[in-house]
PDB file of N, CA and C in Angstrom:
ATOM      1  N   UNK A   1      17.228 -24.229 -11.230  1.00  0.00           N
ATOM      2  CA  UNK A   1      16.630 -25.015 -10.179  1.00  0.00           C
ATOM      3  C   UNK A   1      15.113 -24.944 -10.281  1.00  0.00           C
ATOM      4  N   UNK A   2      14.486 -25.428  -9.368  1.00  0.00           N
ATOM      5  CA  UNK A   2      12.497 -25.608  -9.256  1.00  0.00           C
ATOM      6  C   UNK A   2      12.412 -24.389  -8.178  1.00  0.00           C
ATOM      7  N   UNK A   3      11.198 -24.291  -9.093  1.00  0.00           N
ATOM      8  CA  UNK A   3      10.618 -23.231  -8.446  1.00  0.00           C
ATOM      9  C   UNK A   3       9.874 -23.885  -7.284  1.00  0.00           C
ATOM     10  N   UNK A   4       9.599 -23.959  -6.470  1.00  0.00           N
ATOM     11  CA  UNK A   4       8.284 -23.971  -5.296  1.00  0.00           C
ATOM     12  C   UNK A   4       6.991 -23.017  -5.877  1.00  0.00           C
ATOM     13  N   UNK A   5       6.057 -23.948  -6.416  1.00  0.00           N
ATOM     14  CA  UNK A   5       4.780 -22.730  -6.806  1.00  0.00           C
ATOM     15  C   UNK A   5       3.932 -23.429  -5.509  1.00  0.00           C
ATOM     16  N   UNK A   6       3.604 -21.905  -4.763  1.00  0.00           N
ATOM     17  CA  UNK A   6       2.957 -21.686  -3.770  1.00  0.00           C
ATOM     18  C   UNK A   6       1.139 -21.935  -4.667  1.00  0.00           C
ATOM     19  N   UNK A   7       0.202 -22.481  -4.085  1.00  0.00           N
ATOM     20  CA  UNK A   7      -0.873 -22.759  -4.912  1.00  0.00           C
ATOM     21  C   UNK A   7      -1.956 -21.333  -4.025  1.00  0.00           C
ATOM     22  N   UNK A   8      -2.328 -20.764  -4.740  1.00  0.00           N
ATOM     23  CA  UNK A   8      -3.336 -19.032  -4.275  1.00  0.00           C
ATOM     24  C   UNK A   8      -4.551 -20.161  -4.098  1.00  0.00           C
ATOM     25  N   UNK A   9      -4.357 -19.277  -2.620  1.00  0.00           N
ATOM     26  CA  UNK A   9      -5.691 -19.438  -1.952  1.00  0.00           C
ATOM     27  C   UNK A   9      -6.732 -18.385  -2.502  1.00  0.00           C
ATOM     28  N   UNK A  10      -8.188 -18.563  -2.579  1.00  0.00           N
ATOM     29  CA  UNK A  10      -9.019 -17.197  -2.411  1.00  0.00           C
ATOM     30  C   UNK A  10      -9.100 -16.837  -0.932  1.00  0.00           C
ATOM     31  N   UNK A  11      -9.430 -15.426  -0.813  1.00  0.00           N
ATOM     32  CA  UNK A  11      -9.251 -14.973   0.493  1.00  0.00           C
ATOM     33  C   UNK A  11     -10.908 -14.160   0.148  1.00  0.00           C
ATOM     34  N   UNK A  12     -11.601 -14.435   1.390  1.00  0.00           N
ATOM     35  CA  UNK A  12     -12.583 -13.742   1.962  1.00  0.00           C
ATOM     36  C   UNK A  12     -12.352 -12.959   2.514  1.00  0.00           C
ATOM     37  N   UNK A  13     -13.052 -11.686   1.950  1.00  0.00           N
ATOM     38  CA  UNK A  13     -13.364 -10.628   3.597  1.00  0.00           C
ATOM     39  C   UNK A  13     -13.878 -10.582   4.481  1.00  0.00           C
ATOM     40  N   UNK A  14     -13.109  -9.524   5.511  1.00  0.00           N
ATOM     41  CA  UNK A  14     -14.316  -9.829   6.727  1.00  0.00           C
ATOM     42  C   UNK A  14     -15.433  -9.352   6.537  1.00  0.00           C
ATOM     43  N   UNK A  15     -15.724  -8.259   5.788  1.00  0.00           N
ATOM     44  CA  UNK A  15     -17.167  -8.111   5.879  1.00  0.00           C
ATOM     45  C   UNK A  15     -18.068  -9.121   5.059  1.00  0.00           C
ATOM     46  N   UNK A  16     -17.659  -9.709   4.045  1.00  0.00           N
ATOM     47  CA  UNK A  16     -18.437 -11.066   3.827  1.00  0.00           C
ATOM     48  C   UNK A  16     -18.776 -12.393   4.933  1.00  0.00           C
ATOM     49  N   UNK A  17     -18.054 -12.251   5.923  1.00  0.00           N
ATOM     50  CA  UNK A  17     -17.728 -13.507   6.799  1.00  0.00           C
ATOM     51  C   UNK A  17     -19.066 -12.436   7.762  1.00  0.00           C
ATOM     52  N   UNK A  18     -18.224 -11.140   8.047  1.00  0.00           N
ATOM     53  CA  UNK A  18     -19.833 -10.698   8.825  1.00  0.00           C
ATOM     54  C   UNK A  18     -20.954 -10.790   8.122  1.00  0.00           C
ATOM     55  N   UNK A  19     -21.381 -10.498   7.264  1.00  0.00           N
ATOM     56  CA  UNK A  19     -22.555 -10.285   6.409  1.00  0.00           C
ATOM     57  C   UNK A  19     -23.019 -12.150   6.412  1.00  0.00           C
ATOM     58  N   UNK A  20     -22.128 -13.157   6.534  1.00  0.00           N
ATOM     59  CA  UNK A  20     -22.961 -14.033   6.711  1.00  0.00           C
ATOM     60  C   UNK A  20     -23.142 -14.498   7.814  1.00  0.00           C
ATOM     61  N   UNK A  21     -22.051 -13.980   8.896  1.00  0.00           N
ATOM     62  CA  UNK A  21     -22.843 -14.342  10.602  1.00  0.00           C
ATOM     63  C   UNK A  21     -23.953 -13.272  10.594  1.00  0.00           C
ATOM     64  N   UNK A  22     -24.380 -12.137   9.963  1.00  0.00           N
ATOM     65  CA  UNK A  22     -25.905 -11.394  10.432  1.00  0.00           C
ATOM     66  C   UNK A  22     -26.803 -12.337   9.867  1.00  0.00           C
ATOM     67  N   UNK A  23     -26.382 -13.018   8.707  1.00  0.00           N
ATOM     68  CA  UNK A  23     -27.848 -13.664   8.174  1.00  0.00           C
ATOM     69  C   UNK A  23     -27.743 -14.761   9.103  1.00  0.00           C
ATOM     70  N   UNK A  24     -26.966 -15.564   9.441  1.00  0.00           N
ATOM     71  CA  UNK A  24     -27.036 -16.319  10.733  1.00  0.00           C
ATOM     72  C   UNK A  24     -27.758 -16.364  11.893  1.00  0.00           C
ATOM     73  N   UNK A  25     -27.481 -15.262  12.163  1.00  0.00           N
ATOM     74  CA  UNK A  25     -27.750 -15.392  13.391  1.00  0.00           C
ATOM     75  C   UNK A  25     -29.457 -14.383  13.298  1.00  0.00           C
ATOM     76  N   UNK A  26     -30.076 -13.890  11.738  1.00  0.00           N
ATOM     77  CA  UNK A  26     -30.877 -13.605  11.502  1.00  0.00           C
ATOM     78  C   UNK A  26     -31.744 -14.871  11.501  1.00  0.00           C
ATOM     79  N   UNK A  27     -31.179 -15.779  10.885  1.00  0.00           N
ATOM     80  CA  UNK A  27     -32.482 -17.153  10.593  1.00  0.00           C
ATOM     81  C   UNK A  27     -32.167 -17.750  11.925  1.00  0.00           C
ATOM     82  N   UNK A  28     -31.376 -17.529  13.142  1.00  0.00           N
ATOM     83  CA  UNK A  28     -31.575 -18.044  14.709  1.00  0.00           C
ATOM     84  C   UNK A  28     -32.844 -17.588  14.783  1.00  0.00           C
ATOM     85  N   UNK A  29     -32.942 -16.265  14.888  1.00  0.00           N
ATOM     86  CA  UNK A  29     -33.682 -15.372  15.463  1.00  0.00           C
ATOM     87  C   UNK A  29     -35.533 -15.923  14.971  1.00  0.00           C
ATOM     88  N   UNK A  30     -35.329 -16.258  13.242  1.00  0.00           N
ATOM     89  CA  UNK A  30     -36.196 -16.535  13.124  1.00  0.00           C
ATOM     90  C   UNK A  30     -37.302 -18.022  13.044  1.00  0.00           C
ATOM     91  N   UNK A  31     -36.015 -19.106  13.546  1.00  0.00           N
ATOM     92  CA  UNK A  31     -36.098 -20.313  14.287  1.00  0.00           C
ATOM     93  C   UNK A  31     -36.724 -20.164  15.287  1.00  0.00           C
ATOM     94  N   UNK A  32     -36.331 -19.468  16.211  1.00  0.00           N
ATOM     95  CA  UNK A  32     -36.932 -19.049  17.871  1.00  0.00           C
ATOM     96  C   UNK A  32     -38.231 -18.576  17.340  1.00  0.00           C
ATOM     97  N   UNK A  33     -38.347 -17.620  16.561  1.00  0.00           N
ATOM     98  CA  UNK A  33     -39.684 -16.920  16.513  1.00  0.00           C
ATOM     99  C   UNK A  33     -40.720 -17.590  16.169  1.00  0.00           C
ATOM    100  N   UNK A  34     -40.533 -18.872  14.848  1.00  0.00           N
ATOM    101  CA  UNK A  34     -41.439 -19.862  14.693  1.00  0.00           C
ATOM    102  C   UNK A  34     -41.692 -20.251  15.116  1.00  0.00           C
ATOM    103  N   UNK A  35     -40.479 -20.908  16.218  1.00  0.00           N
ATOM    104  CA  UNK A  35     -40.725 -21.951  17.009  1.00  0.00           C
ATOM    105  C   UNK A  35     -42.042 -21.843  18.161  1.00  0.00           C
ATOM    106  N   UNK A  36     -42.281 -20.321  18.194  1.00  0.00           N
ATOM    107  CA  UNK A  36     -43.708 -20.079  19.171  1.00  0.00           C
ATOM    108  C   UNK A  36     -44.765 -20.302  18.578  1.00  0.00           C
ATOM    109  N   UNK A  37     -44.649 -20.577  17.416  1.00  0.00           N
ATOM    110  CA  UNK A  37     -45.923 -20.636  16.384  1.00  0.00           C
ATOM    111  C   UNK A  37     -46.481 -22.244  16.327  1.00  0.00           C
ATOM    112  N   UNK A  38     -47.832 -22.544  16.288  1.00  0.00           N
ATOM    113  CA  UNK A  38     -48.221 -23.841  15.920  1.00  0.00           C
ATOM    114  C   UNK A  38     -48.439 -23.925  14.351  1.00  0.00           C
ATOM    115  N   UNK A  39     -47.784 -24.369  14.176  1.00  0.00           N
ATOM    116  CA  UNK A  39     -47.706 -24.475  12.629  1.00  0.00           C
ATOM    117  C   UNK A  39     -48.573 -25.773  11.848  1.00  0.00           C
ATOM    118  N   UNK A  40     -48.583 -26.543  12.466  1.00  0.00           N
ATOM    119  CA  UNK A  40     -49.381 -28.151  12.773  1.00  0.00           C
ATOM    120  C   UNK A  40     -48.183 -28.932  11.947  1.00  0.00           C
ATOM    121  N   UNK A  41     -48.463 -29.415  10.660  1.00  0.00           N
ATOM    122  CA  UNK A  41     -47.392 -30.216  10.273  1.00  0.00           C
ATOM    123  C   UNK A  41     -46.216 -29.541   9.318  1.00  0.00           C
ATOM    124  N   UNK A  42     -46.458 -27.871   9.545  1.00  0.00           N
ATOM    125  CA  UNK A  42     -45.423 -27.169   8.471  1.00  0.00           C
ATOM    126  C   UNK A  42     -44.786 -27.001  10.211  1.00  0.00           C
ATOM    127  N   UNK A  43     -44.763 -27.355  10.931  1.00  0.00           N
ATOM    128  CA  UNK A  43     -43.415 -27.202  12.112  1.00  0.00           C
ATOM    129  C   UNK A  43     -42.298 -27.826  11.446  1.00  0.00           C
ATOM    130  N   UNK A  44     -42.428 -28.977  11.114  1.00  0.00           N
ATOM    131  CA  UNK A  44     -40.899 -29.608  10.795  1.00  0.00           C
ATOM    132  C   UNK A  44     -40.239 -28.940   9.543  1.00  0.00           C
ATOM    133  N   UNK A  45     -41.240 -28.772   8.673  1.00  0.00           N
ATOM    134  CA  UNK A  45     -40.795 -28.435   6.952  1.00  0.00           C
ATOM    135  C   UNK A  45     -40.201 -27.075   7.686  1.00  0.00           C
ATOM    136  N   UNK A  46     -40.383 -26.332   8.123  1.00  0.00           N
ATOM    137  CA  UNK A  46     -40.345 -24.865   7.903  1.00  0.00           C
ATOM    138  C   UNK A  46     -38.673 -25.237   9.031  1.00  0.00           C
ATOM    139  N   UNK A  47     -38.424 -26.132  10.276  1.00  0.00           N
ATOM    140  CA  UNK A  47     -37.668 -25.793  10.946  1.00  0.00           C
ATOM    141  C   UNK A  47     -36.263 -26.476   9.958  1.00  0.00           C
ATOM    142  N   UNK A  48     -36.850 -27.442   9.274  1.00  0.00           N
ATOM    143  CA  UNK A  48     -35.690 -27.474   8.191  1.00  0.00           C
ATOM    144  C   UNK A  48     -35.263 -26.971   7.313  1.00  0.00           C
ATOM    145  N   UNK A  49     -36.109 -26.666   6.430  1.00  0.00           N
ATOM    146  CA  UNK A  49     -35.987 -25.091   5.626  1.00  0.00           C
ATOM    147  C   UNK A  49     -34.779 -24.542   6.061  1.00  0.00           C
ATOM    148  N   UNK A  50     -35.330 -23.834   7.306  1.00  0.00           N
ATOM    149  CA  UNK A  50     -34.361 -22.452   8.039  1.00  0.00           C
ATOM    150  C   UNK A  50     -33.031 -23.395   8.414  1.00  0.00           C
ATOM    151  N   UNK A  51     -32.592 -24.700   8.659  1.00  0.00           N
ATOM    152  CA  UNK A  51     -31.670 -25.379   9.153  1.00  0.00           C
ATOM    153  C   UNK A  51     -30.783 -25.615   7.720  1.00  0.00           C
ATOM    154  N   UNK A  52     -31.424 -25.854   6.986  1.00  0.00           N
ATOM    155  CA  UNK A  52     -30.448 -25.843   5.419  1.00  0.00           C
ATOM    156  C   UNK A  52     -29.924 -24.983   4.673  1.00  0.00           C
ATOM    157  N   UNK A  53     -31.141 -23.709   5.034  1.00  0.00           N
ATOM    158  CA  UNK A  53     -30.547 -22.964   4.434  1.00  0.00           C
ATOM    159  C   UNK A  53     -29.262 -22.236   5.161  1.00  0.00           C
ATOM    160  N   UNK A  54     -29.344 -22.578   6.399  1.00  0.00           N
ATOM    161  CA  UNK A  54     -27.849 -22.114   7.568  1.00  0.00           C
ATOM    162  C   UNK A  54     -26.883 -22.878   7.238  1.00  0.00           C
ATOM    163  N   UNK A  55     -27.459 -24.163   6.818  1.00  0.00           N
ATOM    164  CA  UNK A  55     -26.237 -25.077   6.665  1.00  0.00           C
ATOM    165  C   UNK A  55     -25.490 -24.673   5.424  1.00  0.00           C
ATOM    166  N   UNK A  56     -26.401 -24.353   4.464  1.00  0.00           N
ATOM    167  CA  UNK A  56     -25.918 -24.141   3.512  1.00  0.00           C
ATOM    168  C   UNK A  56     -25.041 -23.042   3.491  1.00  0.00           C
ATOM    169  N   UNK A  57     -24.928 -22.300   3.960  1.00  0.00           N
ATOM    170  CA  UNK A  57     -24.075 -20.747   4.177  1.00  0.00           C
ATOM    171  C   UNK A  57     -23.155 -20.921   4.994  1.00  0.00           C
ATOM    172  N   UNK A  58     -22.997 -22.217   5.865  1.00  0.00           N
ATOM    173  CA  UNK A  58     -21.972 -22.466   6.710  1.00  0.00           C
ATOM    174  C   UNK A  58     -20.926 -23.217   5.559  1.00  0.00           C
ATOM    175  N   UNK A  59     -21.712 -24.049   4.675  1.00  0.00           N
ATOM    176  CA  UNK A  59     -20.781 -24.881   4.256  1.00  0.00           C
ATOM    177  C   UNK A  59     -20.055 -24.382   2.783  1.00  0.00           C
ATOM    178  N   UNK A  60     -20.859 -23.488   2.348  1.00  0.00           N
ATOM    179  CA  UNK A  60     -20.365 -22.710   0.999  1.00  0.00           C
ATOM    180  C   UNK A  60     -19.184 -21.356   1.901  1.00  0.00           C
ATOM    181  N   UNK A  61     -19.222 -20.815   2.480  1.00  0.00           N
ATOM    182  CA  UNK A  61     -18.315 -19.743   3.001  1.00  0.00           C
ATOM    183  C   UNK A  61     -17.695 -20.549   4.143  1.00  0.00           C
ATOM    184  N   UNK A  62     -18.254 -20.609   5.021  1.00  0.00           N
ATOM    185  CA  UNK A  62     -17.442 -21.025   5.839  1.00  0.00           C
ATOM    186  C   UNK A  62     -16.318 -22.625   6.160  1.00  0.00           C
ATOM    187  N   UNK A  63     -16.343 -22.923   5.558  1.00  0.00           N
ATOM    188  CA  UNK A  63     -15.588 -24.317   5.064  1.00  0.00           C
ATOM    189  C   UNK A  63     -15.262 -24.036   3.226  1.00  0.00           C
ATOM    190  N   UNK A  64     -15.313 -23.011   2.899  1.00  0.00           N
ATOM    191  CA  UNK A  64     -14.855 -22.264   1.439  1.00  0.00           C
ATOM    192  C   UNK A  64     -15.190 -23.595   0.548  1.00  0.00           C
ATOM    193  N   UNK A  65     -16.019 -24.482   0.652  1.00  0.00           N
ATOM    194  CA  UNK A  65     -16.847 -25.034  -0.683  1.00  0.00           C
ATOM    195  C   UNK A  65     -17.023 -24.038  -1.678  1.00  0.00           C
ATOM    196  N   UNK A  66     -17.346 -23.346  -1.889  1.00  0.00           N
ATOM    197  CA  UNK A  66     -17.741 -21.848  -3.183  1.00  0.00           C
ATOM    198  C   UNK A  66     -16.642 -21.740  -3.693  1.00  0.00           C
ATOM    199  N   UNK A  67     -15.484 -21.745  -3.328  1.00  0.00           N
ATOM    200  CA  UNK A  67     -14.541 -21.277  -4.299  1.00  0.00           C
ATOM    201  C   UNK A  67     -13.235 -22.467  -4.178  1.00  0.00           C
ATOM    202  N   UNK A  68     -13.544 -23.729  -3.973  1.00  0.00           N
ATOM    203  CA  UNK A  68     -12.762 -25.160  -3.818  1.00  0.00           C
ATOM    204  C   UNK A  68     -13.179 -25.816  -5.440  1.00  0.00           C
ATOM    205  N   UNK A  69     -12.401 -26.901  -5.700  1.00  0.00           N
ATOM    206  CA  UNK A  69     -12.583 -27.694  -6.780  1.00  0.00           C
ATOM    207  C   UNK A  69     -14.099 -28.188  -7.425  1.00  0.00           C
ATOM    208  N   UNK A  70     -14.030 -28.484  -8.733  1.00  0.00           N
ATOM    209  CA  UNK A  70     -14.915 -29.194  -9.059  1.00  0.00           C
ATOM    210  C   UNK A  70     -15.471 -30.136  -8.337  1.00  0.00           C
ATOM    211  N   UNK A  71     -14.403 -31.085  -8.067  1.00  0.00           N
ATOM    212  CA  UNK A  71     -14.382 -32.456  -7.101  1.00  0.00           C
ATOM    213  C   UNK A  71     -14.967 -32.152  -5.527  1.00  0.00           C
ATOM    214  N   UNK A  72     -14.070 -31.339  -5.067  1.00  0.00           N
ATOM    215  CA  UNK A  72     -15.217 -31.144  -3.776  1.00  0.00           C
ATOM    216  C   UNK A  72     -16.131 -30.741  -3.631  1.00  0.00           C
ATOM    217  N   UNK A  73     -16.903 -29.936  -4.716  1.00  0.00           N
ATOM    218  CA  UNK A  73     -17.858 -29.176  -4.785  1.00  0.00           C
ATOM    219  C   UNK A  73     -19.743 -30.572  -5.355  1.00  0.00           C
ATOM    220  N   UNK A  74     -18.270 -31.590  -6.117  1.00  0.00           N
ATOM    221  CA  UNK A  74     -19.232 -32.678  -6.219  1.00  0.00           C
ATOM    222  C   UNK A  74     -19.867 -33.890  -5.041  1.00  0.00           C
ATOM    223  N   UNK A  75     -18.411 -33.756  -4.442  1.00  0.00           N
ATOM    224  CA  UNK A  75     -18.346 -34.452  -3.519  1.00  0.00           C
ATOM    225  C   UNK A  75     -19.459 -34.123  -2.237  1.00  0.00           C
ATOM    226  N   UNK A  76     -19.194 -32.774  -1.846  1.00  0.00           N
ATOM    227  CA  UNK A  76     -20.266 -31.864  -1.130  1.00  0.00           C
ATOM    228  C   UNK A  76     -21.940 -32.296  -1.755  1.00  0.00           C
ATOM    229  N   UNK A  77     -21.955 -31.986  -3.127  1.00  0.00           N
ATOM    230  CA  UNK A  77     -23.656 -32.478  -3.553  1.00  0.00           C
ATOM    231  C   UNK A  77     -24.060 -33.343  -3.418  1.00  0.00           C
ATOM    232  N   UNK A  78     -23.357 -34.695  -3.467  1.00  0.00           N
ATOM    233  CA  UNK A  78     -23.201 -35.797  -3.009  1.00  0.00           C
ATOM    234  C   UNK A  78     -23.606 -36.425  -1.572  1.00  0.00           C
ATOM    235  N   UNK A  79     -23.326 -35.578  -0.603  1.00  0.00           N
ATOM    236  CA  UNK A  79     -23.090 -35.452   0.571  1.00  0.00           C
ATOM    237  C   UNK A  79     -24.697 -35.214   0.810  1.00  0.00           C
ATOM    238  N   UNK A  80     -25.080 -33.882   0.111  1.00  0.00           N
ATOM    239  CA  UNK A  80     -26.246 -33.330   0.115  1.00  0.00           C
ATOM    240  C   UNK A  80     -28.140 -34.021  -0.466  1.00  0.00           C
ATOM    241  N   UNK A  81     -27.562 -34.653  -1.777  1.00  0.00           N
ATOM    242  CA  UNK A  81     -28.150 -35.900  -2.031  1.00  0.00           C
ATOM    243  C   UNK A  81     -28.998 -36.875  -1.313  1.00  0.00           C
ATOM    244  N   UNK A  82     -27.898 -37.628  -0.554  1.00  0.00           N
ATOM    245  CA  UNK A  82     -27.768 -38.713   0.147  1.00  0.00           C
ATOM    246  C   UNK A  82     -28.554 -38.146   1.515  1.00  0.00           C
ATOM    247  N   UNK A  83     -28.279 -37.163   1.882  1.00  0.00           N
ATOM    248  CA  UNK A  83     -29.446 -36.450   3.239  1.00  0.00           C
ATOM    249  C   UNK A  83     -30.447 -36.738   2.568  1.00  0.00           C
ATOM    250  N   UNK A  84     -30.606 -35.946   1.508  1.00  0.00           N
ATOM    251  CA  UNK A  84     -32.438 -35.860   0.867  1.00  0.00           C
ATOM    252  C   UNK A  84     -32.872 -37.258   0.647  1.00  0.00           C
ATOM    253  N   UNK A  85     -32.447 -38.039   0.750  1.00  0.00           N
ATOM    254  CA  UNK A  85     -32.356 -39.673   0.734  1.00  0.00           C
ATOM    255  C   UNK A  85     -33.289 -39.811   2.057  1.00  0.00           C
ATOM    256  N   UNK A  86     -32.249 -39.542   2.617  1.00  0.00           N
ATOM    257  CA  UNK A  86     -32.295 -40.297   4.213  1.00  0.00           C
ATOM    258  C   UNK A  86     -33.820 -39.698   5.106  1.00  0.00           C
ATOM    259  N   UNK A  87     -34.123 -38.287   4.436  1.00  0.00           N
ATOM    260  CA  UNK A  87     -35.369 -37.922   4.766  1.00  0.00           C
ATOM    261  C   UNK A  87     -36.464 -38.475   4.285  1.00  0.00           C
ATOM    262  N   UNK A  88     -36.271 -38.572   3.204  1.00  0.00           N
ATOM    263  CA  UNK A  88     -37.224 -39.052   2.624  1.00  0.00           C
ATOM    264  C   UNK A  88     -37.761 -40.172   2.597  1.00  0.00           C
ATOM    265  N   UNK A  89     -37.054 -41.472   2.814  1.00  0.00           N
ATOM    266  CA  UNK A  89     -37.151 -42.845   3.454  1.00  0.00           C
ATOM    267  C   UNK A  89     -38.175 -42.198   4.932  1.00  0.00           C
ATOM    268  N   UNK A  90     -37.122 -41.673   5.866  1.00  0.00           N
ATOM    269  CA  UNK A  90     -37.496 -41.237   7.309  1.00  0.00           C
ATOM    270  C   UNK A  90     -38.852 -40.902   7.297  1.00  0.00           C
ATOM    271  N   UNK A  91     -39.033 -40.037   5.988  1.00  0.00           N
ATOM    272  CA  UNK A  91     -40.827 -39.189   6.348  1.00  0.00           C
ATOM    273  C   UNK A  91     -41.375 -40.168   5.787  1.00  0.00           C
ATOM    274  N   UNK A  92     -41.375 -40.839   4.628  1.00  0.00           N
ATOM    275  CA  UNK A  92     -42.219 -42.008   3.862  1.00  0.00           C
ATOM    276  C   UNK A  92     -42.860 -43.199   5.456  1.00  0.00           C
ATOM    277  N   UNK A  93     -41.447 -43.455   5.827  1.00  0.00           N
ATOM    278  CA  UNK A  93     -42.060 -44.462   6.904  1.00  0.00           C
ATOM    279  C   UNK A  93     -42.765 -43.815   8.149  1.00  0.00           C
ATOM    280  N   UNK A  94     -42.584 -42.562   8.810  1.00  0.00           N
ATOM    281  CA  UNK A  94     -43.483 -41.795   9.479  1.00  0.00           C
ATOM    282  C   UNK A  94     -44.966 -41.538   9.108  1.00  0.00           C
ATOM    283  N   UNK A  95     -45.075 -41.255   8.039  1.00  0.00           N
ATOM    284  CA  UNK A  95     -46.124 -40.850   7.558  1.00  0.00           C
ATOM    285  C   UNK A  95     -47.076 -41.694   7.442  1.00  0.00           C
ATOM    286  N   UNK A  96     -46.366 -42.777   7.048  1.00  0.00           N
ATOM    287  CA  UNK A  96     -47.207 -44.500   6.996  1.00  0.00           C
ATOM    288  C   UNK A  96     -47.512 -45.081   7.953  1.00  0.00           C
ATOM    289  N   UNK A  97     -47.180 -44.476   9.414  1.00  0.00           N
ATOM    290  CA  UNK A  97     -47.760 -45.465  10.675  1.00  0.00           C
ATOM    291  C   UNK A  97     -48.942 -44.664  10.763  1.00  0.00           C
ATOM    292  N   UNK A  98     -50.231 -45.970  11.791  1.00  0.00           N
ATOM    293  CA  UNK A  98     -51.460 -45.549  11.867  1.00  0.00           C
ATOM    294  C   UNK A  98     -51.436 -44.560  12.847  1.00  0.00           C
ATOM    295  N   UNK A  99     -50.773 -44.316  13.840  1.00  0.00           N
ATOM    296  CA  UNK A  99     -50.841 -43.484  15.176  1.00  0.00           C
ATOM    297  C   UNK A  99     -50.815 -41.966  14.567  1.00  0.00           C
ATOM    298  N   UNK A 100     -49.883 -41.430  13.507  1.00  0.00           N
ATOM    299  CA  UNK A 100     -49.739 -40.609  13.213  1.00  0.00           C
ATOM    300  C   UNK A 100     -50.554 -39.915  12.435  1.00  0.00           C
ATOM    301  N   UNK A 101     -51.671 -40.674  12.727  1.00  0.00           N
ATOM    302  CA  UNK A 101     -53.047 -39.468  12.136  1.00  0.00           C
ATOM    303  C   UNK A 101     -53.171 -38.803  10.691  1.00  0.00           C
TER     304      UNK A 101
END
């Protein structure tokens, strides 16, 4: 008869899953802390920075992108791409109005 092949998951530990809620909730900490700072126009660069690089640790461990297919892993860059797109249009046309000094 057929076998049923069960397909192996990778399994994370918890102390990896903790070790990336401390850095988490480390770059919160250091969101808030900037955020008191006048930075003048490194406010935005720097609050995205710290927002990607969270995202990024949410979406490689925590939604297990890191250890998923080729294909999703392309699919994901893809994903990632297409943001850097969308900023970059966004700041090009910001940057180009007269009000904005």
């Amino acid at each position: 008869m057929s076998e049923h092949v069960i397909p192996e998951e990778h399994v994370v530990s918890p102390r990896l899953y903790l070790g990336i809620f401390a850095a988490l909730m480390v770059l919160t900490a250091v969101t808030v802390w900037v955020a008191f700072y006048d930075l003048r126009w490194l406010n935005v660069f720097v609050a995205i920075t710290i927002a990607v690089v969270k995202a990024t640790l949410v979406i490689l461990y925590f939604m297990h992108v890191r250890y998923s297919s080729r294909l999703t892993q392309v699919i994901v860059a893809a994903g990632v791409v297409w943001f850097v797109i969308l900023l970059v249009f966004t700041f090009s046309d910001y940057l180009t109005r007269g009000w904005s000094g």
